[in-house]
Protein backbone atom coordinates (compact mmCIF):
# COMPACT_ATOMS: atom_id res chain seq x y z
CA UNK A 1 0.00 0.00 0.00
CA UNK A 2 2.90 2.53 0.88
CA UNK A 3 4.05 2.19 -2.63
CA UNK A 4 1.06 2.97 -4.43
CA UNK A 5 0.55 6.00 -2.14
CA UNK A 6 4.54 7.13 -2.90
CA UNK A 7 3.30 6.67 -6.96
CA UNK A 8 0.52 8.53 -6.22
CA UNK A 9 2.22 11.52 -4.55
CA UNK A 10 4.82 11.32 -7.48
CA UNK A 11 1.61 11.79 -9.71
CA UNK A 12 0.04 14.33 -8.03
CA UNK A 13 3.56 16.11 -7.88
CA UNK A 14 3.23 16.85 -11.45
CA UNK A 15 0.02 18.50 -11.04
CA UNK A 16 1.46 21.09 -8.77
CA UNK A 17 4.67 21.63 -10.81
CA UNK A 18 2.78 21.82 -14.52
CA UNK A 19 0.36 23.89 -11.78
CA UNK A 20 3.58 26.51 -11.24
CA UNK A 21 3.74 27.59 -13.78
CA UNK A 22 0.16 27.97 -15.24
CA UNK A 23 -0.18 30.01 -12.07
CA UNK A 24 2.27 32.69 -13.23
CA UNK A 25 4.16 33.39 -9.79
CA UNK A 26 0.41 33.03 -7.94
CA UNK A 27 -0.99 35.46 -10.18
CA UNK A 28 -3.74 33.53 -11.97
CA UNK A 29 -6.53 32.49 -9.10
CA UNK A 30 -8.00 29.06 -10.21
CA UNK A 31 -4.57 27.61 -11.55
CA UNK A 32 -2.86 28.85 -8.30
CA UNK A 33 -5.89 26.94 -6.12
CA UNK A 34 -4.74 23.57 -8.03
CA UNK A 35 -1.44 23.72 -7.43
CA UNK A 36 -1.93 24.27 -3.55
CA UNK A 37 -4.31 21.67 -3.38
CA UNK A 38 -2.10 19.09 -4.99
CA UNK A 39 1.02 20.41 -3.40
CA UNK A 40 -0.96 19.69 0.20
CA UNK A 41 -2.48 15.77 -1.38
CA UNK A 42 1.03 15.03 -2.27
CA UNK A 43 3.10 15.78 0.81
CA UNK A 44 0.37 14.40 2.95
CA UNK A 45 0.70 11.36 0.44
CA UNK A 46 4.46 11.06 0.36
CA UNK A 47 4.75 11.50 4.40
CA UNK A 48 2.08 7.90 4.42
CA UNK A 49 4.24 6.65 2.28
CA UNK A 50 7.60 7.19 4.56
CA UNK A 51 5.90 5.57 7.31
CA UNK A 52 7.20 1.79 5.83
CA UNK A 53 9.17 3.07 3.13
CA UNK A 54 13.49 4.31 4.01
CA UNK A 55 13.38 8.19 3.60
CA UNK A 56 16.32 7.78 1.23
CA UNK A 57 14.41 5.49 -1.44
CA UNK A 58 11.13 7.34 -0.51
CA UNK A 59 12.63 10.61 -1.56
CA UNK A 60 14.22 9.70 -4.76
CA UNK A 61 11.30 7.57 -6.34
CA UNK A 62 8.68 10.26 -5.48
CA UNK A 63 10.92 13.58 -7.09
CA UNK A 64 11.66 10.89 -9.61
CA UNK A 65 8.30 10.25 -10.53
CA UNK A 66 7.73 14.06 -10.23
CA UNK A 67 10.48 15.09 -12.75
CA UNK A 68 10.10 12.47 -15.17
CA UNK A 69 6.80 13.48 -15.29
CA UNK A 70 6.69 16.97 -15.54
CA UNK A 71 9.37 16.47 -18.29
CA UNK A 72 6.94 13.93 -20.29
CA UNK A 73 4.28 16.50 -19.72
CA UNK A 74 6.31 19.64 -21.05
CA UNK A 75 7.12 17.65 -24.13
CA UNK A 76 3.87 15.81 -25.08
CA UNK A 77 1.58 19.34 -24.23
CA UNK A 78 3.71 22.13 -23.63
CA UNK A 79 5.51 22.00 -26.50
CA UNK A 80 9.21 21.46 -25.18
CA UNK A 81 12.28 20.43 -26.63
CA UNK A 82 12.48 16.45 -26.94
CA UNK A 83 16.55 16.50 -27.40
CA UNK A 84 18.09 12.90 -27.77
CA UNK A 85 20.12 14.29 -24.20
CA UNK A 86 16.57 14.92 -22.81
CA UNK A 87 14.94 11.56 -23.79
CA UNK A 88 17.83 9.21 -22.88
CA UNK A 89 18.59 10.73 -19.37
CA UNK A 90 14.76 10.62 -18.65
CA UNK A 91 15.27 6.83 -19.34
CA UNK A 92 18.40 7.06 -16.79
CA UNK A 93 16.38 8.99 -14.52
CA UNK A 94 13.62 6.10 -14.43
CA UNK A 95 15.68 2.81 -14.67
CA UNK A 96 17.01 4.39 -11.66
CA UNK A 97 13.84 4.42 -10.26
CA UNK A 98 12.92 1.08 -11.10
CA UNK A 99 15.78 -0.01 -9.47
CA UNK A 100 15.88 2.03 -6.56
CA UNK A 101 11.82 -0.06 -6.35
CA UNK A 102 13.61 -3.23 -6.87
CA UNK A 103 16.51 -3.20 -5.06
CA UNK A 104 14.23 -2.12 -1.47
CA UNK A 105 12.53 -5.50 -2.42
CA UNK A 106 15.33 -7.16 -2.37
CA UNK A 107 16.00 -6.19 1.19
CA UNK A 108 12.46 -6.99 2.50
CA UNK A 109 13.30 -10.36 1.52
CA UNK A 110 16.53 -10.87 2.96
């Protein structure tokens, strides 16, 4: 259950960051609402998460999730830059999440 609420914060991180910056600095009411309310859902997700989950692998996968994200967001809808640099360290970035996943497995089994 912990990990599918630290996936969940990682989603809902996103929100808040693609939320950022459709607020324009706080400036624009409804977008800045969104991002607060998804900022709050996915700390208070996260800190469940930490509860069974080692800070150190806890931390990583969920700003992991959150920057791989926001980057597949900028370049599917915001029209970013999808560099050959960009796309294969976003595959670093999330093999090392999938390993940082696998490898606290491990150690629940040993």
């Amino acid at each position: 259950m912990a990990w599918l609420l630290l996936v969940f914060a990682g989603l809902t991180e996103i929100v808040w960051a693609i939320g950022l910056k459709e607020a324009n600095g706080f400036t624009k009411l409804v977008p800045s609402i969104v991002t607060i309310l998804f900022l709050v859902i996915s700390f208070f997700l996260f800190a469940k998460a930490m509860k069974t989950i080692p800070i150190g692998t806890a931390y990583a996968i969920f700003t992991g999730i959150g920057a791989a994200g926001t980057v597949i967001v900028g370049i599917l809808w915001l029209n970013e830059e999808a560099s050959l640099g960009k796309i294969f360290f976003l595959c670093v970035l999330l093999f090392g999440i999938i390993g940082l996943k696998l490898s606290d497995d491990e150690e629940e089994v040993a």
